[in-house]
PDB file of N, CA and C in Angstrom:
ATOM      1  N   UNK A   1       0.841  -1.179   0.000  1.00  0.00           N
ATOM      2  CA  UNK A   1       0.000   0.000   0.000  1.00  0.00           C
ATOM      3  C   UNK A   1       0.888   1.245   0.000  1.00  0.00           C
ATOM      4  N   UNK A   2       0.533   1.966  -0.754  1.00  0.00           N
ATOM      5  CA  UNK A   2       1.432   3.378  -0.599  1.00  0.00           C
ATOM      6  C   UNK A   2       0.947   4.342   0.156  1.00  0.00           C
ATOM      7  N   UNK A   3       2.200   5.323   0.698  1.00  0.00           N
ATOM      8  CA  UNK A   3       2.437   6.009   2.168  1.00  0.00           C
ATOM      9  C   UNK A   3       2.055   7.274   1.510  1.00  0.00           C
ATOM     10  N   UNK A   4       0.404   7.813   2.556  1.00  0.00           N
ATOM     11  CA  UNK A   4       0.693   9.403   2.307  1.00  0.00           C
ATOM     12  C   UNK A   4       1.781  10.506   2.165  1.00  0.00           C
ATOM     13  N   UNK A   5       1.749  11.513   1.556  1.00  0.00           N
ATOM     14  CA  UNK A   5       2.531  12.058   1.471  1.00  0.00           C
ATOM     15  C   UNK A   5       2.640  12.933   2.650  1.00  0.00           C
ATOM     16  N   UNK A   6       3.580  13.381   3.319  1.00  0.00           N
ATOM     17  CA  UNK A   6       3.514  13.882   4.515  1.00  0.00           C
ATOM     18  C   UNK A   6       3.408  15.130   3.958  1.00  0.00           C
ATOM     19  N   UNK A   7       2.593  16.039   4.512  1.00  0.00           N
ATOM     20  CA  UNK A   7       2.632  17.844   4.012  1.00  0.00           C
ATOM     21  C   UNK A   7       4.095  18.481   4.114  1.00  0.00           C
ATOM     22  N   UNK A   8       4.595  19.702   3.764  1.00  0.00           N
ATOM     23  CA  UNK A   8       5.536  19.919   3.875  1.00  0.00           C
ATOM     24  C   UNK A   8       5.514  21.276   4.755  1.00  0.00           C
ATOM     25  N   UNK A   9       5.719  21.978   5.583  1.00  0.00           N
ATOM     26  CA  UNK A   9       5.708  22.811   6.845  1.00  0.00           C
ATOM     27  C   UNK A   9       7.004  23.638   6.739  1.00  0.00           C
ATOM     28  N   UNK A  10       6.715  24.923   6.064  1.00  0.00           N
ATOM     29  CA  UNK A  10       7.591  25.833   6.536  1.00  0.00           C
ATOM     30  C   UNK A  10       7.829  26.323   8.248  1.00  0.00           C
ATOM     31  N   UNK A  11       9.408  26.722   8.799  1.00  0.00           N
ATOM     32  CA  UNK A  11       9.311  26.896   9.798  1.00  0.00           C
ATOM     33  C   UNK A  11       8.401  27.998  10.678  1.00  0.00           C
ATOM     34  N   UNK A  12       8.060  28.406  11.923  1.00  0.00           N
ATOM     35  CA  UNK A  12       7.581  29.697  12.054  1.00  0.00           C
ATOM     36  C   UNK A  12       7.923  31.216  11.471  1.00  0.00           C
ATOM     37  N   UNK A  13       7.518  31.955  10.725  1.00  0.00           N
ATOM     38  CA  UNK A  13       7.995  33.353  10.002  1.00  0.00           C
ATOM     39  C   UNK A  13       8.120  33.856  11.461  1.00  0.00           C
ATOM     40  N   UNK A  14       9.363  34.050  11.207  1.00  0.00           N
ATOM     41  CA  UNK A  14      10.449  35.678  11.879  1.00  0.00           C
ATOM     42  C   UNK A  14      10.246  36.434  11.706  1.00  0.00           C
ATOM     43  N   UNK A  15      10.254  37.246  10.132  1.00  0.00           N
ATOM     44  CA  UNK A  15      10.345  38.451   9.405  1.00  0.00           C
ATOM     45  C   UNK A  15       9.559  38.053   8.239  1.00  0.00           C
ATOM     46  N   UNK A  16       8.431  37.830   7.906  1.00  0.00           N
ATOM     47  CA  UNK A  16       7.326  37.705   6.651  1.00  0.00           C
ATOM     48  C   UNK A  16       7.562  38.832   5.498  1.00  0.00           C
ATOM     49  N   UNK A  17       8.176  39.891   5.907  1.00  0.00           N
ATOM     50  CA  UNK A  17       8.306  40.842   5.249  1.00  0.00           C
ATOM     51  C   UNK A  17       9.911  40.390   4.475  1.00  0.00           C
ATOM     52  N   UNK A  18      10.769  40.048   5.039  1.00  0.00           N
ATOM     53  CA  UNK A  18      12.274  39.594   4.588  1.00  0.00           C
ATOM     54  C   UNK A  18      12.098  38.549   3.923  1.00  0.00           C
ATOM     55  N   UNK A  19      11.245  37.555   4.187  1.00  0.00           N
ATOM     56  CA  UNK A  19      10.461  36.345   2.992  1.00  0.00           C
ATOM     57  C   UNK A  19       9.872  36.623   1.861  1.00  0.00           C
ATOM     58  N   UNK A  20       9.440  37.765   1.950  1.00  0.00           N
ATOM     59  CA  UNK A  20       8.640  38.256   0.536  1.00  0.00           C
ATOM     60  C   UNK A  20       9.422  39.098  -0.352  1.00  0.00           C
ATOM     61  N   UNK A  21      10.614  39.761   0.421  1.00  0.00           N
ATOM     62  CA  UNK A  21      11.563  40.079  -0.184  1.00  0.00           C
ATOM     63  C   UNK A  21      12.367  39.050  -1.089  1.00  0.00           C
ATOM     64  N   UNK A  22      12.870  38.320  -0.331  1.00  0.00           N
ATOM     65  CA  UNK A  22      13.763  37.075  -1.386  1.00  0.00           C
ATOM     66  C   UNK A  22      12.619  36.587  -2.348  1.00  0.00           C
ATOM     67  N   UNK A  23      11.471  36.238  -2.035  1.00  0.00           N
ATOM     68  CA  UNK A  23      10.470  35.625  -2.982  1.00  0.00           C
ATOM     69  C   UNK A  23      10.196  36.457  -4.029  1.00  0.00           C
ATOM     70  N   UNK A  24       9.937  37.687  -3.644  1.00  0.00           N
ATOM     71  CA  UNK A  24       9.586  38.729  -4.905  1.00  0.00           C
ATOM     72  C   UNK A  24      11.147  38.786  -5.721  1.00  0.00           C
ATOM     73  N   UNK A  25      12.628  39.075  -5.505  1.00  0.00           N
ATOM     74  CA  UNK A  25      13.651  38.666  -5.909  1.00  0.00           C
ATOM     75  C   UNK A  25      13.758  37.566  -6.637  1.00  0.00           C
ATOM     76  N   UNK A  26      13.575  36.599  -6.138  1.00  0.00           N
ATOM     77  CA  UNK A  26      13.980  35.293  -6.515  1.00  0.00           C
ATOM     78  C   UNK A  26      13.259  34.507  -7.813  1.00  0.00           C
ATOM     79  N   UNK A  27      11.969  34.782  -7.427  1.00  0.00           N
ATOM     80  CA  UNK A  27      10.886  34.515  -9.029  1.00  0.00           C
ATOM     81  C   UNK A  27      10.672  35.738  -9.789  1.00  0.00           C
ATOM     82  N   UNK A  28      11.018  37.041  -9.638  1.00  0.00           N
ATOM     83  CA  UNK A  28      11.130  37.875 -11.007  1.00  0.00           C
ATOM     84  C   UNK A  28      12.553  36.951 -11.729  1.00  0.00           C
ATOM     85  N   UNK A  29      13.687  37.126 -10.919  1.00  0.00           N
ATOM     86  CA  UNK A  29      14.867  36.503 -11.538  1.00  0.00           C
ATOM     87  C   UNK A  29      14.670  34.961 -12.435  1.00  0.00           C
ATOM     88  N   UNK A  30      13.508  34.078 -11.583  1.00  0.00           N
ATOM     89  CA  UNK A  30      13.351  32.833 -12.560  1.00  0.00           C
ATOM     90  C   UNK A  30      12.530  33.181 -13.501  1.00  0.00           C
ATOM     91  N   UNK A  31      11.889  34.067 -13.314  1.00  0.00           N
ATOM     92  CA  UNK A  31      10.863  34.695 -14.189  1.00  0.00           C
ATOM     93  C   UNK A  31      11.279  35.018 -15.845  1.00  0.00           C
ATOM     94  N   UNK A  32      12.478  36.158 -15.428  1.00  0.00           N
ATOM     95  CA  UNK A  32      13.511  36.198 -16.244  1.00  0.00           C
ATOM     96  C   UNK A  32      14.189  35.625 -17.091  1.00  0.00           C
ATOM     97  N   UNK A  33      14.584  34.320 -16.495  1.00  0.00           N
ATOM     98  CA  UNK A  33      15.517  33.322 -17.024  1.00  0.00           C
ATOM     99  C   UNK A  33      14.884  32.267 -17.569  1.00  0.00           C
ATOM    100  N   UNK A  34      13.362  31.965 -17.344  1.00  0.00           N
ATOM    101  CA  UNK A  34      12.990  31.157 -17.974  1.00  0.00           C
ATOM    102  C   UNK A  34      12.634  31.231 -20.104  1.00  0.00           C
ATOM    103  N   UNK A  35      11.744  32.595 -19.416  1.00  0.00           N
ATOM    104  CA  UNK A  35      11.633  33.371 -21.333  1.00  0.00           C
ATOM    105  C   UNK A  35      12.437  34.439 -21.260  1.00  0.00           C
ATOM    106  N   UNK A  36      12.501  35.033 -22.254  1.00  0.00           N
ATOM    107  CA  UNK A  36      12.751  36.237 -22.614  1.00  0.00           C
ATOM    108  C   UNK A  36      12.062  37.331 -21.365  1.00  0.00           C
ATOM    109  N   UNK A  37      13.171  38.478 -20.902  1.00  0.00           N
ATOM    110  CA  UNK A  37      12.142  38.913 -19.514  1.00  0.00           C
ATOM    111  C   UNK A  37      11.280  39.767 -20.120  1.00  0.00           C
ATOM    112  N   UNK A  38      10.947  40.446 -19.531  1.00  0.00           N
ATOM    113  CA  UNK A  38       9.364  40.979 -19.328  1.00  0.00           C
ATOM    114  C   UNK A  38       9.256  41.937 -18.397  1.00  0.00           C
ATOM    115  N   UNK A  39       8.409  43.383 -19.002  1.00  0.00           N
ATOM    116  CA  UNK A  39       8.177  44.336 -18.068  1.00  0.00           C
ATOM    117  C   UNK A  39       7.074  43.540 -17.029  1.00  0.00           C
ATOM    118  N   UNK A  40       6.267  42.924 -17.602  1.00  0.00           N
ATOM    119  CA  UNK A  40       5.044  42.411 -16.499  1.00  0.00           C
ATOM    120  C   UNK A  40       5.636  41.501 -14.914  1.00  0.00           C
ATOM    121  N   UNK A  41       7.261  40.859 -15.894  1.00  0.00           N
ATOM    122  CA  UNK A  41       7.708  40.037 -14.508  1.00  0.00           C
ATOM    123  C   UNK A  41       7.650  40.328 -13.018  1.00  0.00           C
ATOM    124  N   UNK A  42       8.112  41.642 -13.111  1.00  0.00           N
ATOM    125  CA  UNK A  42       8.240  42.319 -11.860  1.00  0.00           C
ATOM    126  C   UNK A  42       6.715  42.424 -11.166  1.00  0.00           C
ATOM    127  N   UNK A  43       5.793  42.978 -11.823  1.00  0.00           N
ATOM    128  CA  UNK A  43       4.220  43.011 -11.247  1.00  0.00           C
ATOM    129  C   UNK A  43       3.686  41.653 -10.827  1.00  0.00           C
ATOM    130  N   UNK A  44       4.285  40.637 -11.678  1.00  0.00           N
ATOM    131  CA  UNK A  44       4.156  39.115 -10.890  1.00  0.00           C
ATOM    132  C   UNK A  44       4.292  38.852  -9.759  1.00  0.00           C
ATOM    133  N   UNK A  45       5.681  38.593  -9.689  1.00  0.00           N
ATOM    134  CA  UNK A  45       6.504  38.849  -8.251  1.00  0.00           C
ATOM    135  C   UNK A  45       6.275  39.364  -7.757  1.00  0.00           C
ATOM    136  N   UNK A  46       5.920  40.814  -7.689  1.00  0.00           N
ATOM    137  CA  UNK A  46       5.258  41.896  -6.701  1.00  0.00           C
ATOM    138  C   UNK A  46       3.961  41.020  -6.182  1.00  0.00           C
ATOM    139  N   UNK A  47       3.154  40.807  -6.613  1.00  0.00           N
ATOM    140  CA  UNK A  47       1.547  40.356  -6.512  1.00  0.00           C
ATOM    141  C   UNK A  47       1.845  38.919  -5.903  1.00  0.00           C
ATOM    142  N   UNK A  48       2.962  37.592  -6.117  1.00  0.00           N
ATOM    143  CA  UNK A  48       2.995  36.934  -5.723  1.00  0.00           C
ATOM    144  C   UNK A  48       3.594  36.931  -4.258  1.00  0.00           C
ATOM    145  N   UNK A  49       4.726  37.729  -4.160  1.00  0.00           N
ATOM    146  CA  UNK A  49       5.031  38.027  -2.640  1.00  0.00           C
ATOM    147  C   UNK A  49       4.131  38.496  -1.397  1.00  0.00           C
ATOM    148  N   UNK A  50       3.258  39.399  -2.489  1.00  0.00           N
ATOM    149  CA  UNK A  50       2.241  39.815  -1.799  1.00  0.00           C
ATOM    150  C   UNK A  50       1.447  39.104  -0.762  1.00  0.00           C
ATOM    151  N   UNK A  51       0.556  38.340  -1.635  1.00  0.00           N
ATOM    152  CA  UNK A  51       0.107  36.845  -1.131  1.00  0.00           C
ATOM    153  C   UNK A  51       0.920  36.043  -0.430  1.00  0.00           C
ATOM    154  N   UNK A  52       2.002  36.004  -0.496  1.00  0.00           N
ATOM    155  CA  UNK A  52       3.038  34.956   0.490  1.00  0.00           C
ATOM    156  C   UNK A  52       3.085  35.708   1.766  1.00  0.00           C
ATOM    157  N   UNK A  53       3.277  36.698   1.936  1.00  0.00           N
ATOM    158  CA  UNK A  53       3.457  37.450   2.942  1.00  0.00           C
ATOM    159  C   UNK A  53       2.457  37.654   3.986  1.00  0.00           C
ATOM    160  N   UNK A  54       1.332  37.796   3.342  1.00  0.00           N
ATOM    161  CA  UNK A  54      -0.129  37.631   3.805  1.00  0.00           C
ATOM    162  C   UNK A  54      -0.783  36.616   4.447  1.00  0.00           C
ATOM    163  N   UNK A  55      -0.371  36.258   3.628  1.00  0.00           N
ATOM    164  CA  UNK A  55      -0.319  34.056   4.231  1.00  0.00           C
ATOM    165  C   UNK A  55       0.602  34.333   5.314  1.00  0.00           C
ATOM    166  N   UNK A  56       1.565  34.710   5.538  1.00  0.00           N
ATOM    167  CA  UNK A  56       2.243  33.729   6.496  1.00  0.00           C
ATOM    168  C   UNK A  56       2.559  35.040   7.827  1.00  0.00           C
ATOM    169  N   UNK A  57       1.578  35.607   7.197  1.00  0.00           N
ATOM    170  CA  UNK A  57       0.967  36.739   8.576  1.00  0.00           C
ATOM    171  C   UNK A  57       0.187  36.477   9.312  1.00  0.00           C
ATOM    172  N   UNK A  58      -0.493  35.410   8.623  1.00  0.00           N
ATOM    173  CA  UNK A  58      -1.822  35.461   8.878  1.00  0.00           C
ATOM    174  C   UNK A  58      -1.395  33.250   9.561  1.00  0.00           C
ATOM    175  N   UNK A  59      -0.038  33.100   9.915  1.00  0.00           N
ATOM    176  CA  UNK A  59       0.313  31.846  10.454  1.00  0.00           C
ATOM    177  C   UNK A  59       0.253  30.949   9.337  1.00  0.00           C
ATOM    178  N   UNK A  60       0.345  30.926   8.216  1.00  0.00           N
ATOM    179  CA  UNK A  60       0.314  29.649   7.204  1.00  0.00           C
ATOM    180  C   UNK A  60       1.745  29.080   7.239  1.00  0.00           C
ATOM    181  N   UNK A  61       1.951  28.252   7.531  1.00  0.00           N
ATOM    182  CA  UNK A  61       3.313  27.234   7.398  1.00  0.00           C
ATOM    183  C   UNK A  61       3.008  26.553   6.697  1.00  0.00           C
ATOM    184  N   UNK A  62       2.163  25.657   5.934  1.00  0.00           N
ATOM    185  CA  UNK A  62       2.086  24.447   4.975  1.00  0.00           C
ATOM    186  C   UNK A  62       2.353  24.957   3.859  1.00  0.00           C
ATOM    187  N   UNK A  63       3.056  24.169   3.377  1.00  0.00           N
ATOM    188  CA  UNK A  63       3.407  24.532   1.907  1.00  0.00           C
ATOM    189  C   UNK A  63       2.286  24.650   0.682  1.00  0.00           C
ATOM    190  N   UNK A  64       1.369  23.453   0.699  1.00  0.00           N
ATOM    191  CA  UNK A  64       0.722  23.333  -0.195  1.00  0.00           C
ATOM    192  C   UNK A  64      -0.577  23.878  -0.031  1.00  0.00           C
ATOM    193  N   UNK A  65      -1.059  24.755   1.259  1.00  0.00           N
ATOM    194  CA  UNK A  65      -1.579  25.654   1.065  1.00  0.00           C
ATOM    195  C   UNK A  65      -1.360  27.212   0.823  1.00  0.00           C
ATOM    196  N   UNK A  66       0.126  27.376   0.892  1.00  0.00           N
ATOM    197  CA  UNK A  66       0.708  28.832   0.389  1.00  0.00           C
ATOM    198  C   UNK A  66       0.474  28.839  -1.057  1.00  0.00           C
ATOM    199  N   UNK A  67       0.724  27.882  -1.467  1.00  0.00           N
ATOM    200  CA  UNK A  67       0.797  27.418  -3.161  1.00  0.00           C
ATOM    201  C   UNK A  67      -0.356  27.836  -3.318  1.00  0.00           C
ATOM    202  N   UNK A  68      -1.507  27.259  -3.003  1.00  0.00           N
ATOM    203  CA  UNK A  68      -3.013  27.449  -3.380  1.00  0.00           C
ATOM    204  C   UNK A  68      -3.445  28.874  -3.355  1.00  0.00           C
ATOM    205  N   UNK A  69      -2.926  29.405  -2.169  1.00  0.00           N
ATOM    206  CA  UNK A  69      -3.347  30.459  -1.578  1.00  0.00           C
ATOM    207  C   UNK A  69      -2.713  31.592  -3.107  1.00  0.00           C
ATOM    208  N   UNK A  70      -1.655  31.394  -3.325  1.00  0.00           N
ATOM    209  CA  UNK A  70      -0.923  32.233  -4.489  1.00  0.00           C
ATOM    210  C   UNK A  70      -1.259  31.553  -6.327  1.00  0.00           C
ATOM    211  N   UNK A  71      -1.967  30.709  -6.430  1.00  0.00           N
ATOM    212  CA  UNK A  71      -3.093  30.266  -7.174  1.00  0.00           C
ATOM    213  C   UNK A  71      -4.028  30.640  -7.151  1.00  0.00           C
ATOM    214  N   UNK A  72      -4.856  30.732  -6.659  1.00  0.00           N
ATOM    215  CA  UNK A  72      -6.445  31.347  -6.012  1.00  0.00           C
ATOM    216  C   UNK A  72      -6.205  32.834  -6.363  1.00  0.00           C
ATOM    217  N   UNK A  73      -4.984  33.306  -5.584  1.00  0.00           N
ATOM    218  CA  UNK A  73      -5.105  35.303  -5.809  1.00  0.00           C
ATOM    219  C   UNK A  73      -4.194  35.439  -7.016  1.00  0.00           C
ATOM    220  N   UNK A  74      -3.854  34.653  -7.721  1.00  0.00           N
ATOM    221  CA  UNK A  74      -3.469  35.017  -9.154  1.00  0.00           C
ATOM    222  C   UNK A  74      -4.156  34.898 -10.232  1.00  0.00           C
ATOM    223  N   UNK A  75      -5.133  34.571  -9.922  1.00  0.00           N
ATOM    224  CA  UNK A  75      -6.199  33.978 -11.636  1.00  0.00           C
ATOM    225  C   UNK A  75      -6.855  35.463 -11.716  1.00  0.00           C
ATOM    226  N   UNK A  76      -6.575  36.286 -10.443  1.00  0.00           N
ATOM    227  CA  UNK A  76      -7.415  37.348 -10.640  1.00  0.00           C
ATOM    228  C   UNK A  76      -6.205  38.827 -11.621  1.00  0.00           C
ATOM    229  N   UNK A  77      -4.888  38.130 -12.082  1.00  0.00           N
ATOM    230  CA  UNK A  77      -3.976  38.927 -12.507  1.00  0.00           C
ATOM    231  C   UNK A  77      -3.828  39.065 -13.543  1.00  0.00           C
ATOM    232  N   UNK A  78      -4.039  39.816 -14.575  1.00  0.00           N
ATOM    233  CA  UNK A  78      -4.145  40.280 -16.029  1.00  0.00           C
ATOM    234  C   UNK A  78      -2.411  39.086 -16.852  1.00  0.00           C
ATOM    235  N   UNK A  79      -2.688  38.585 -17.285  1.00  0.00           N
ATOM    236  CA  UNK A  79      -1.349  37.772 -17.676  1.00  0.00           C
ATOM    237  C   UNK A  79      -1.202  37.902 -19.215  1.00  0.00           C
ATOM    238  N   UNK A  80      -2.467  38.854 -19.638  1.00  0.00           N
ATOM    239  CA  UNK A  80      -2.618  38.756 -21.351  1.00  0.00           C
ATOM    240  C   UNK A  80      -1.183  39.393 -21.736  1.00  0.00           C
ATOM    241  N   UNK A  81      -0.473  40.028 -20.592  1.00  0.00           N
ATOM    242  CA  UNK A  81       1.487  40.683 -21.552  1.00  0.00           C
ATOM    243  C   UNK A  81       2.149  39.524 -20.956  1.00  0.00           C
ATOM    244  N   UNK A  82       1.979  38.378 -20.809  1.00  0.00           N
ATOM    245  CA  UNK A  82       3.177  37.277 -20.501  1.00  0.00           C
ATOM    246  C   UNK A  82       3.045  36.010 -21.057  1.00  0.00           C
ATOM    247  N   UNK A  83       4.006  35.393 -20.690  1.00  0.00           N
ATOM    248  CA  UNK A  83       4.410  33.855 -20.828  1.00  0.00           C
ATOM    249  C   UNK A  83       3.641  33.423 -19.869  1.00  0.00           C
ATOM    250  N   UNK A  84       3.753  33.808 -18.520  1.00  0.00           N
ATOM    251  CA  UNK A  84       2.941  32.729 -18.094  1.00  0.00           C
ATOM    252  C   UNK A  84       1.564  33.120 -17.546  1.00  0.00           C
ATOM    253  N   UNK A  85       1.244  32.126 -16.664  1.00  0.00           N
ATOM    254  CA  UNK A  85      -0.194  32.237 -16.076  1.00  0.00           C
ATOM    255  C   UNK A  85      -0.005  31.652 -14.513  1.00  0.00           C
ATOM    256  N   UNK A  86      -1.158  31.513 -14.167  1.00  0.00           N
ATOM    257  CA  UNK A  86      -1.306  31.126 -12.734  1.00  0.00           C
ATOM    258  C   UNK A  86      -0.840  29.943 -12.025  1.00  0.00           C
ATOM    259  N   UNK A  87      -0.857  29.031 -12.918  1.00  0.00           N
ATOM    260  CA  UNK A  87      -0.474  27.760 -12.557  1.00  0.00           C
ATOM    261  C   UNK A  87       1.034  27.741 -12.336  1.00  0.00           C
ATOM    262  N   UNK A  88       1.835  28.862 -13.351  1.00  0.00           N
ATOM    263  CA  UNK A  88       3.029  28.432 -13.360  1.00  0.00           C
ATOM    264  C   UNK A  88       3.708  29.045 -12.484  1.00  0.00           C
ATOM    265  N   UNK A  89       3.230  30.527 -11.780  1.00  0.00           N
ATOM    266  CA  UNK A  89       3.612  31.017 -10.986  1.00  0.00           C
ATOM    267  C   UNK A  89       3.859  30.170 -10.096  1.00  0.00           C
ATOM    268  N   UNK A  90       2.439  29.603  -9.465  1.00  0.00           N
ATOM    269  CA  UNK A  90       2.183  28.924  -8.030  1.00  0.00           C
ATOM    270  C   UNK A  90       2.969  27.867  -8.142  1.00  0.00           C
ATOM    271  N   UNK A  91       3.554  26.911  -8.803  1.00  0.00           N
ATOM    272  CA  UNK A  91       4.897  26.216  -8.945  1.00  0.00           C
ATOM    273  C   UNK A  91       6.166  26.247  -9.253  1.00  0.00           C
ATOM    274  N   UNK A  92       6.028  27.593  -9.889  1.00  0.00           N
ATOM    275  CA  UNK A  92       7.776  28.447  -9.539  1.00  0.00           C
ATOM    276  C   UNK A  92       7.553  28.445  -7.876  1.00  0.00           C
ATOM    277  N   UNK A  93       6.802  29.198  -7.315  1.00  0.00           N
ATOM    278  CA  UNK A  93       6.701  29.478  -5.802  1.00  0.00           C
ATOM    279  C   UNK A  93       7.186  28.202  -4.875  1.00  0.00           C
ATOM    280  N   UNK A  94       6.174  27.212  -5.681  1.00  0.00           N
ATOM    281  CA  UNK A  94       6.330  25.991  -4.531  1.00  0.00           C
ATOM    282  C   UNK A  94       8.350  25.272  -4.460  1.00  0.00           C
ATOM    283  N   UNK A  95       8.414  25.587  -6.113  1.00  0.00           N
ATOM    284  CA  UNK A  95       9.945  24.989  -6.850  1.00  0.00           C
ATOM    285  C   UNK A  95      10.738  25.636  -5.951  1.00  0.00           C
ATOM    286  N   UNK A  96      10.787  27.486  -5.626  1.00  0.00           N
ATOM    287  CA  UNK A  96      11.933  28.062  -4.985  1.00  0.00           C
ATOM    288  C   UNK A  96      11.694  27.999  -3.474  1.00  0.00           C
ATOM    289  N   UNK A  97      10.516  27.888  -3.002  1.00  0.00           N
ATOM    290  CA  UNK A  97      10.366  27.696  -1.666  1.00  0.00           C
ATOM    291  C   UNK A  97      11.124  26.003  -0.949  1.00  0.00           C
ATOM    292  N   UNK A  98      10.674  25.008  -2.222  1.00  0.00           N
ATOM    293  CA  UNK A  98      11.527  23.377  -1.708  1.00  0.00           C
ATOM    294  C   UNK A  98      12.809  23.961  -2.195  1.00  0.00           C
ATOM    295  N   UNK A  99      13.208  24.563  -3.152  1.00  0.00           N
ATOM    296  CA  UNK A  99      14.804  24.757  -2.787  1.00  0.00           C
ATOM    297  C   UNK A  99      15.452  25.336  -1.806  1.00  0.00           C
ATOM    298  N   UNK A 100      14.580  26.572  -1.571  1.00  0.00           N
ATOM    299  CA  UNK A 100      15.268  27.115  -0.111  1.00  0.00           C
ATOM    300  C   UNK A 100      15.404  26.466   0.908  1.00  0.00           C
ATOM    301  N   UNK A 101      14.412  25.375   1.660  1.00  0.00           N
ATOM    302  CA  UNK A 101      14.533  24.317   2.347  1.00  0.00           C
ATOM    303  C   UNK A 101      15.373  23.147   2.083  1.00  0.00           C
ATOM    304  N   UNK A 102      16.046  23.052   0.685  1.00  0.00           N
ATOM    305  CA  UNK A 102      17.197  22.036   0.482  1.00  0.00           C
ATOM    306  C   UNK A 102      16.568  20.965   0.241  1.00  0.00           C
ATOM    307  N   UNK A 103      14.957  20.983  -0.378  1.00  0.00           N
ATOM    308  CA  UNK A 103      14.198  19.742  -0.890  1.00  0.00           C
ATOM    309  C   UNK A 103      14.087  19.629  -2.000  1.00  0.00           C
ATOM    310  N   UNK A 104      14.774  18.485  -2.687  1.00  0.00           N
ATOM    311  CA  UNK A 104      14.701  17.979  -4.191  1.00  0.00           C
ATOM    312  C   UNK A 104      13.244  18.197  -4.619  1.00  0.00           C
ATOM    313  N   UNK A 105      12.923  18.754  -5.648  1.00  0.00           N
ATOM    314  CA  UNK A 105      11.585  18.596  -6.393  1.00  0.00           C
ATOM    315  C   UNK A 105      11.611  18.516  -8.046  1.00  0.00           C
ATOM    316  N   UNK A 106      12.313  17.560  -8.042  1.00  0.00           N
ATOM    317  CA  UNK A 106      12.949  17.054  -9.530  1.00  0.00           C
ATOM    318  C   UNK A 106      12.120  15.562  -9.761  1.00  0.00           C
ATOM    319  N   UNK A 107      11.229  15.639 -10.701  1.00  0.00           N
ATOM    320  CA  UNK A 107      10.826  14.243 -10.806  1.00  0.00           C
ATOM    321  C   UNK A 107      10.346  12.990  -9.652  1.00  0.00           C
ATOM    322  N   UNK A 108       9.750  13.491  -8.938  1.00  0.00           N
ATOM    323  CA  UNK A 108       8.935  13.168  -7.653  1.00  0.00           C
ATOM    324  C   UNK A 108       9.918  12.729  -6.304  1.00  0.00           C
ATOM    325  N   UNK A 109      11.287  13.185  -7.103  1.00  0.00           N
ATOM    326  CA  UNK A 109      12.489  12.212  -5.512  1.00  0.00           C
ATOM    327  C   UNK A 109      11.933  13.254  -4.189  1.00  0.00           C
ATOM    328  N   UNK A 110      12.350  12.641  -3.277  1.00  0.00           N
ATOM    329  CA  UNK A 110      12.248  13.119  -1.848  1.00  0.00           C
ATOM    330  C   UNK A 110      13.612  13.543  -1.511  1.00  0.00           C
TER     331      UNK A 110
END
């Protein structure tokens, strides 16, 4: 029988505001590097930190509801000047958040 997946639990936020900093940093920059950049990148990142920050003001540690949470408040974001959309944000997010924690998220390894 196969083993739930255990949720994944960011630690308690310190500084929510210094988190949304690297996050808004960190996915304009993948943002960047994935296509060709983009004036809109930055308003991404802005809007996605946003929501992260909010969340985890408001006590969210689970991962896979920060994700949702920055899914949910992105469908409401004009994306008609970009490459991407909502979905891809909220898994850049989840991608740089398991890297910052030093968790593989390459092809389902643990």
């Amino acid at each position: 029988m196969t083993e739930p997946v255990e949720p994944i639990v960011l630690p308690p936020a310190e500084n929510p505001e210094q988190e949304g900093q690297w996050l808004k940093a960190t996915l304009h920059e993948w943002l960047n590097t994935e296509f060709p950049p983009e004036a809109v990148n930055a308003d991404i990142a802005e809007r996605a930190s946003q929501v992260f920050v909010r969340q985890r003001m408001e006590g969210e540690n689970d991962l896979g509801s920060l994700v949702l949470a920055v899914l949910t408040e992105m469908q409401a974001f004009d994306f008609s000047k970009s490459f991407y959309g909502e979905f891809a944000i909220a898994n850049a997010v989840s991608d740089l958040l398991l890297d910052s924690l030093g968790i593989d998220h390459c092809c389902g390894a643990g």
